[in-house]
N, C-alpha and C. Protein backbone atom coordinates (compact mmCIF):
# COMPACT_ATOMS: atom_id res chain seq x y z
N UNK A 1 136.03 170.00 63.66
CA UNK A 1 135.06 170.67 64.51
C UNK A 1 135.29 170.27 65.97
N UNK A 2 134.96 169.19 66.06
CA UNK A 2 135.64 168.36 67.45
C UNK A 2 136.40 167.79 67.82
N UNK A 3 137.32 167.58 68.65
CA UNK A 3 138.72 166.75 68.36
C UNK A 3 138.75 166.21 69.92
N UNK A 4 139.46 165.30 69.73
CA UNK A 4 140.01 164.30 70.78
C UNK A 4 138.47 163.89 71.50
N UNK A 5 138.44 163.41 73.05
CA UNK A 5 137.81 162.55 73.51
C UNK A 5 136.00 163.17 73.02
N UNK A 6 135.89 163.99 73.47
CA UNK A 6 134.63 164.91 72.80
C UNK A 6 133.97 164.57 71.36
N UNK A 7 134.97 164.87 70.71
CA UNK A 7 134.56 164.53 69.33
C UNK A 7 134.18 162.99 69.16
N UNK A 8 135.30 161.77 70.10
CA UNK A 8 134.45 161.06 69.47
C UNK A 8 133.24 160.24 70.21
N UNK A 9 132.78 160.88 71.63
CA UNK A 9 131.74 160.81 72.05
C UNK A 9 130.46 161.18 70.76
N UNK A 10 130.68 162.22 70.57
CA UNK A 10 129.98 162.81 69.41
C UNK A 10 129.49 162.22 68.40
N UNK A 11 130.81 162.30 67.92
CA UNK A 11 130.84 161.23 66.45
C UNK A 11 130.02 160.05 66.45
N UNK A 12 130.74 159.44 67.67
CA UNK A 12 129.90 157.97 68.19
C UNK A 12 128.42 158.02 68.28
N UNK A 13 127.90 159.13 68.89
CA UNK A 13 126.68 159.00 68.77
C UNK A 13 125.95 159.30 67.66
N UNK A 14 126.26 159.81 66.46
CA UNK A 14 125.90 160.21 65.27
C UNK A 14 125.61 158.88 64.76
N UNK A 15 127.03 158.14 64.78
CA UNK A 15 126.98 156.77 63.80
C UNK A 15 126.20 155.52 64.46
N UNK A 16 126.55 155.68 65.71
CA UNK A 16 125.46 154.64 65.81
C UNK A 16 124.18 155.07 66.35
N UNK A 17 123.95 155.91 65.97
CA UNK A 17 122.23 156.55 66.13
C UNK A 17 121.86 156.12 64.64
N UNK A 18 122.74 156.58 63.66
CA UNK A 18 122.45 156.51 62.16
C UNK A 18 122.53 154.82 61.83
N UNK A 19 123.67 154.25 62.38
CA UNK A 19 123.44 152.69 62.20
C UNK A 19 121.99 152.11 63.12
N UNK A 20 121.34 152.31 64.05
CA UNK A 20 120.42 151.88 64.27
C UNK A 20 118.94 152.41 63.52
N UNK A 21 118.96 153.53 62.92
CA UNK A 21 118.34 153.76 62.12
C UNK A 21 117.98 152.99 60.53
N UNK A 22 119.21 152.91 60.01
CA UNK A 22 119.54 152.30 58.85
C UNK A 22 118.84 150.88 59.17
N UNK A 23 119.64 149.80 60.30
CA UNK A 23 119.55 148.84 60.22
C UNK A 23 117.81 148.21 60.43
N UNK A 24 117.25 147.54 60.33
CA UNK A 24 115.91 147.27 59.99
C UNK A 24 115.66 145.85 61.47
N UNK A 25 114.17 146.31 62.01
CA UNK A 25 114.49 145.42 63.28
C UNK A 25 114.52 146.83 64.30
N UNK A 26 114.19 145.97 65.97
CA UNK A 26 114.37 146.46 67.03
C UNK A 26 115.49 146.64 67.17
N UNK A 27 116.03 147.48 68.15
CA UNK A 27 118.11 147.07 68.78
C UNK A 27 117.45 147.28 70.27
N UNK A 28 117.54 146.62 71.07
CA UNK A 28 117.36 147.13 72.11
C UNK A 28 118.51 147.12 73.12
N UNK A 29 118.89 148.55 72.82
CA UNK A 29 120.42 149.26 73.08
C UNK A 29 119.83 150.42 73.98
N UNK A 30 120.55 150.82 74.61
CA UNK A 30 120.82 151.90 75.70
C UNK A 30 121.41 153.03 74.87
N UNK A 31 121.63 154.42 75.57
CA UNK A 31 122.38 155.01 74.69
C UNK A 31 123.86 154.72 75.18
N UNK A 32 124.02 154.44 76.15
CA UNK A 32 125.44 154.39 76.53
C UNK A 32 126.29 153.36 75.25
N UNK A 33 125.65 152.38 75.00
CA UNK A 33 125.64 151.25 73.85
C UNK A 33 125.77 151.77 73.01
N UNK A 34 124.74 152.55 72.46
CA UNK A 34 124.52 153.39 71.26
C UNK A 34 126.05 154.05 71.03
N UNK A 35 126.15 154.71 71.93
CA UNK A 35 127.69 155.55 71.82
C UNK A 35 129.02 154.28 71.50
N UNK A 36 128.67 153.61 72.41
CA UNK A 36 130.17 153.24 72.56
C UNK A 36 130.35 151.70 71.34
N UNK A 37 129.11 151.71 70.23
CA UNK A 37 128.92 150.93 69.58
C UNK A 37 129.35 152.02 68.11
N UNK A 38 129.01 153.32 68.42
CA UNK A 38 129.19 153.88 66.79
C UNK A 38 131.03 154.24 67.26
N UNK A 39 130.75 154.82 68.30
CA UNK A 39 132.62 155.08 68.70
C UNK A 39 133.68 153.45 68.05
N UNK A 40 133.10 152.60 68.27
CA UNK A 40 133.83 151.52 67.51
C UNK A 40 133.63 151.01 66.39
N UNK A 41 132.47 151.73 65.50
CA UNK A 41 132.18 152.15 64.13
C UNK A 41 133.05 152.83 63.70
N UNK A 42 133.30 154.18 64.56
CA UNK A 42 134.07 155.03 63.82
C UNK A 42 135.66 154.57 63.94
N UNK A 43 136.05 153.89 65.04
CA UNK A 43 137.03 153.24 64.56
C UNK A 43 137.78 152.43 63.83
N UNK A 44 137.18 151.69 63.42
CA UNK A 44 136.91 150.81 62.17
C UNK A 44 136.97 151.36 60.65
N UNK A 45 135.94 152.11 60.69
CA UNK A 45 135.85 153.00 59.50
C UNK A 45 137.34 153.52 59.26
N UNK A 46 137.70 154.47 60.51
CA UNK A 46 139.18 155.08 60.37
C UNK A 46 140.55 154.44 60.19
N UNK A 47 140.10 153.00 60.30
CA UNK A 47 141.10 152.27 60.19
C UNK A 47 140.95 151.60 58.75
N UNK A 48 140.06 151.33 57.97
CA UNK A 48 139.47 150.80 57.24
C UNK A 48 139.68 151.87 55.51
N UNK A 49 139.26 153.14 56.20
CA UNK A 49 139.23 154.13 55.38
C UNK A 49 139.51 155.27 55.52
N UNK A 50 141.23 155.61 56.36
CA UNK A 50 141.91 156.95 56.82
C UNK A 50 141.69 157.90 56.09
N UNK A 51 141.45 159.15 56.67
CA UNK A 51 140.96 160.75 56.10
C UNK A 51 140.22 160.83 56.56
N UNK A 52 139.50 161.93 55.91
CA UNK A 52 138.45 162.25 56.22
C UNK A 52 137.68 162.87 55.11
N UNK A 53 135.99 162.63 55.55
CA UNK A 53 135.44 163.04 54.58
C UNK A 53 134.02 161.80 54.37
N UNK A 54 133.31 162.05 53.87
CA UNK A 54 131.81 160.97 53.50
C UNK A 54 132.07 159.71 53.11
N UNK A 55 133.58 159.45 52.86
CA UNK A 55 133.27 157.92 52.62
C UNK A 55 134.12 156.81 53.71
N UNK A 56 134.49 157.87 54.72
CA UNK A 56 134.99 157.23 56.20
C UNK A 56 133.98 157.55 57.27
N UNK A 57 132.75 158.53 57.23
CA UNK A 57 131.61 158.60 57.37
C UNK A 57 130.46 157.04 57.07
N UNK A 58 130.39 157.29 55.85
CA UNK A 58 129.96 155.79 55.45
C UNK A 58 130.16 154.79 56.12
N UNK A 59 131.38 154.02 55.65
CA UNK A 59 132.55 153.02 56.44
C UNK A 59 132.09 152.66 57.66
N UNK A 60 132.03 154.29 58.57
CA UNK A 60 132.18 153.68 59.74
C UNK A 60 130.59 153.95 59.87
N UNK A 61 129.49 153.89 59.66
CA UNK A 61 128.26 153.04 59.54
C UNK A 61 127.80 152.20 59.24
N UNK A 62 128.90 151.58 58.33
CA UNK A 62 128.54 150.36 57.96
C UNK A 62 129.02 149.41 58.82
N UNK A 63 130.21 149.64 59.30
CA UNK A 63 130.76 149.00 60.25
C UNK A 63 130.00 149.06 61.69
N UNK A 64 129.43 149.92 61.80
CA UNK A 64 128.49 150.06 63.29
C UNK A 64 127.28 149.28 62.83
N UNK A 65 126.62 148.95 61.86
CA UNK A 65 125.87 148.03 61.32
C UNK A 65 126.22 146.41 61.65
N UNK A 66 127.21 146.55 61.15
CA UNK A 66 128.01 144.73 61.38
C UNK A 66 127.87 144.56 62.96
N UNK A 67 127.92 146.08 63.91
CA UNK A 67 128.69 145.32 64.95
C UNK A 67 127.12 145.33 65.39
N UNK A 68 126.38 145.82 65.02
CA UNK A 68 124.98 145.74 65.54
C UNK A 68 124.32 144.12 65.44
N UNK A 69 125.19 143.95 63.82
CA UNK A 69 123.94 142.38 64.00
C UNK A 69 125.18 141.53 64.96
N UNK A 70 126.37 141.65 65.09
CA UNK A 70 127.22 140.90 65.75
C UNK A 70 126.89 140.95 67.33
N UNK A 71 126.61 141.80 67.57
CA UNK A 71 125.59 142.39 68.87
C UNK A 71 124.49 141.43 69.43
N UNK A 72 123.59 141.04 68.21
CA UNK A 72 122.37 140.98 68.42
C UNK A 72 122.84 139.73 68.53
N UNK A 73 123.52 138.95 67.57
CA UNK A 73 124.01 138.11 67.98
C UNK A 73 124.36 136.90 68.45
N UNK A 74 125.42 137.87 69.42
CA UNK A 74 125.74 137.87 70.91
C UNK A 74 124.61 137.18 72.24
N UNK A 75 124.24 138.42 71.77
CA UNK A 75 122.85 138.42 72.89
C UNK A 75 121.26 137.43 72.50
N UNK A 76 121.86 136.81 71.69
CA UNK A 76 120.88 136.22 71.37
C UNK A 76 121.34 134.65 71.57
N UNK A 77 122.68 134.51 71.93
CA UNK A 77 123.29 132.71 72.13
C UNK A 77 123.12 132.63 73.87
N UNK A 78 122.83 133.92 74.76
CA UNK A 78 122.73 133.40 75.82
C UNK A 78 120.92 133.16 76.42
C-alpha cells in the first residue's frame, strides 16, 4: 500500500500507537516518539520476522512494547 519513507512513517505510527495501547501504565511520549518508537518496532519485527503479513505485524508490536518499557526505563535512571 505504502512503500519507502511514507510507509514507514505510517506503519510507525500504527505500531506504536498500538504498542502504547496494549502496554498497561502511562507512556508519556510525544507523537514524534510515538512514531519513531513503532518505526523501530517495525524494524525489528522485519528483521526478526521477514515477509509480510500478521505475524511481522505482531513482532513488530511486540517489539515496540520492549522498547517502550526499555524507554521508560531509561527515563526513569535519570
Amino acid at each position: 500500500m505504502f512503500d519507502g519513507f511514507l510507509g514507514y512513517i505510517i506503519g510507525g505510527a500504527v505500531i506504536g500507537l498500538l504498542a502504547r495501547l496494549i502496554k498497561p501504565g502511562a507512556d508519556p511520549l510525544g507523537w514524534i516518539m510515538t512514531i519513531l518508537l513503532g518505526i523501530a518496532g517495525a524494524a525489528i519485527g522485519g528483521y526478526l520476522y521477514p515477509g509480510h503479513g500478521w505475524m511481522t505485524w505482531a513482532v513488530a508490536i511486540l517489539a515496540a512494547i520492549v522498547l517502550l518499557f526499555v524507554y521508560e526505563a531509561l527515563r526513569r535512571k535519570r
